[in-house]
Protein backbone atom coordinates (compact mmCIF):
# COMPACT_ATOMS: atom_id res chain seq x y z
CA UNK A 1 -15.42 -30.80 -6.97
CA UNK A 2 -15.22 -27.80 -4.10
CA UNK A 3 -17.67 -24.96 -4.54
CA UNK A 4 -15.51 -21.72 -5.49
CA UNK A 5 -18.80 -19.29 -5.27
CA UNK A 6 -17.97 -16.47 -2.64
CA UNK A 7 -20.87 -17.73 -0.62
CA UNK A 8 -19.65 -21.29 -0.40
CA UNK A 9 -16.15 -19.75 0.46
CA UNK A 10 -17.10 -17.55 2.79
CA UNK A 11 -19.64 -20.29 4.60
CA UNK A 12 -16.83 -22.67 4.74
CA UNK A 13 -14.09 -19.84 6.18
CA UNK A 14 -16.33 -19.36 8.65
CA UNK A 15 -17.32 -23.07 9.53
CA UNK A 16 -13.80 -23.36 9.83
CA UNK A 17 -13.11 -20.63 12.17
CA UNK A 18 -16.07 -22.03 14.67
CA UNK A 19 -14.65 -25.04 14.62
CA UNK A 20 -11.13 -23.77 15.41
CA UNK A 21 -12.58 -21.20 18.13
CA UNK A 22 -15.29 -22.73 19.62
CA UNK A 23 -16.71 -18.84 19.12
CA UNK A 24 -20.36 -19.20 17.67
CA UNK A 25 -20.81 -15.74 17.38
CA UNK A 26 -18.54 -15.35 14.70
CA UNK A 27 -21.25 -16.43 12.01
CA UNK A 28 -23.29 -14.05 12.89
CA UNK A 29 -20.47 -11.29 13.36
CA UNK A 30 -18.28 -11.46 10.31
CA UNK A 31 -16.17 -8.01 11.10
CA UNK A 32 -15.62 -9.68 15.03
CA UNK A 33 -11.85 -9.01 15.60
CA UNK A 34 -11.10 -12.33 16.62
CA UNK A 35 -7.27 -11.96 17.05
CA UNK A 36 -7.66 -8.59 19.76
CA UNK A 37 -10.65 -10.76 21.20
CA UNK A 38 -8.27 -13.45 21.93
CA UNK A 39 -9.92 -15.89 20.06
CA UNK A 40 -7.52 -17.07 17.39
CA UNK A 41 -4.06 -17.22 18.76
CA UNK A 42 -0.65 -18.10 16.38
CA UNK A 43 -1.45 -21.89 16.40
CA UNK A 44 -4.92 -21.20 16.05
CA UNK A 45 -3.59 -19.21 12.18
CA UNK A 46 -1.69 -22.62 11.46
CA UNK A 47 -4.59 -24.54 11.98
CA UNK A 48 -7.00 -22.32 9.87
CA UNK A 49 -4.55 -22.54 7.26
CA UNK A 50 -4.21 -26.39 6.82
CA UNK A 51 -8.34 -26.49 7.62
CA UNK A 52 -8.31 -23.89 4.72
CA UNK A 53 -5.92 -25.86 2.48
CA UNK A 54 -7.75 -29.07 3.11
CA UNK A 55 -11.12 -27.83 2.64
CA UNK A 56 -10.90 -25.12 -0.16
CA UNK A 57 -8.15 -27.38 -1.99
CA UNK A 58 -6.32 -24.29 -2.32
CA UNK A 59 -2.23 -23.88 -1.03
CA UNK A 60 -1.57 -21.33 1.65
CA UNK A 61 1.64 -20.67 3.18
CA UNK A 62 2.06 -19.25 6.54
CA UNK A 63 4.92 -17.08 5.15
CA UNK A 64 2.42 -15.57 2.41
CA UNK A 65 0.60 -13.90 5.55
CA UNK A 66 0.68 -10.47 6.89
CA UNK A 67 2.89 -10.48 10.18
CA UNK A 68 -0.37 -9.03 11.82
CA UNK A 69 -2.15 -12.49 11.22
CA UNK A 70 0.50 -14.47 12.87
CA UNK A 71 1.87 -11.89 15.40
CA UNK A 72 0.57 -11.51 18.94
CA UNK A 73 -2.29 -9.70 19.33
């Protein structure tokens, strides 16, 4: 069964984006613009989203996000 508490979500969102980034400081920096930073680029967004998917057991599609998610930064 995945863990659904906003903690567990939130530690496992953020797991995910260290793994995807490589960027550390992003636990400890939850409000880090990681987009203008550079960080997370357009494949990096697909990526999260099937690491989400997979991990949260939840369906995401890329066409449900905001164009500033996916756009350039």
């Amino acid at each position: 069964m995945i863990e659904t508490s906003p903690q567990s979500i939130h530690s496992t969102v953020t797991e995910v984006l260290v793994s995807i980034t490589g960027a550390e400081e992003i636990a400890s920096a939850p409000d880090l613009e990681i987009r203008k930073l550079g960080l997370l680029d357009s494949l990096g967004v697909v990526n999260l989203i099937v690491a989400l998917c997979e991990r949260l057991g939840v369906d995401i599609s890329p066409a449900e996000l905001e164009e500033t998610y996916v756009a350039p930064p």
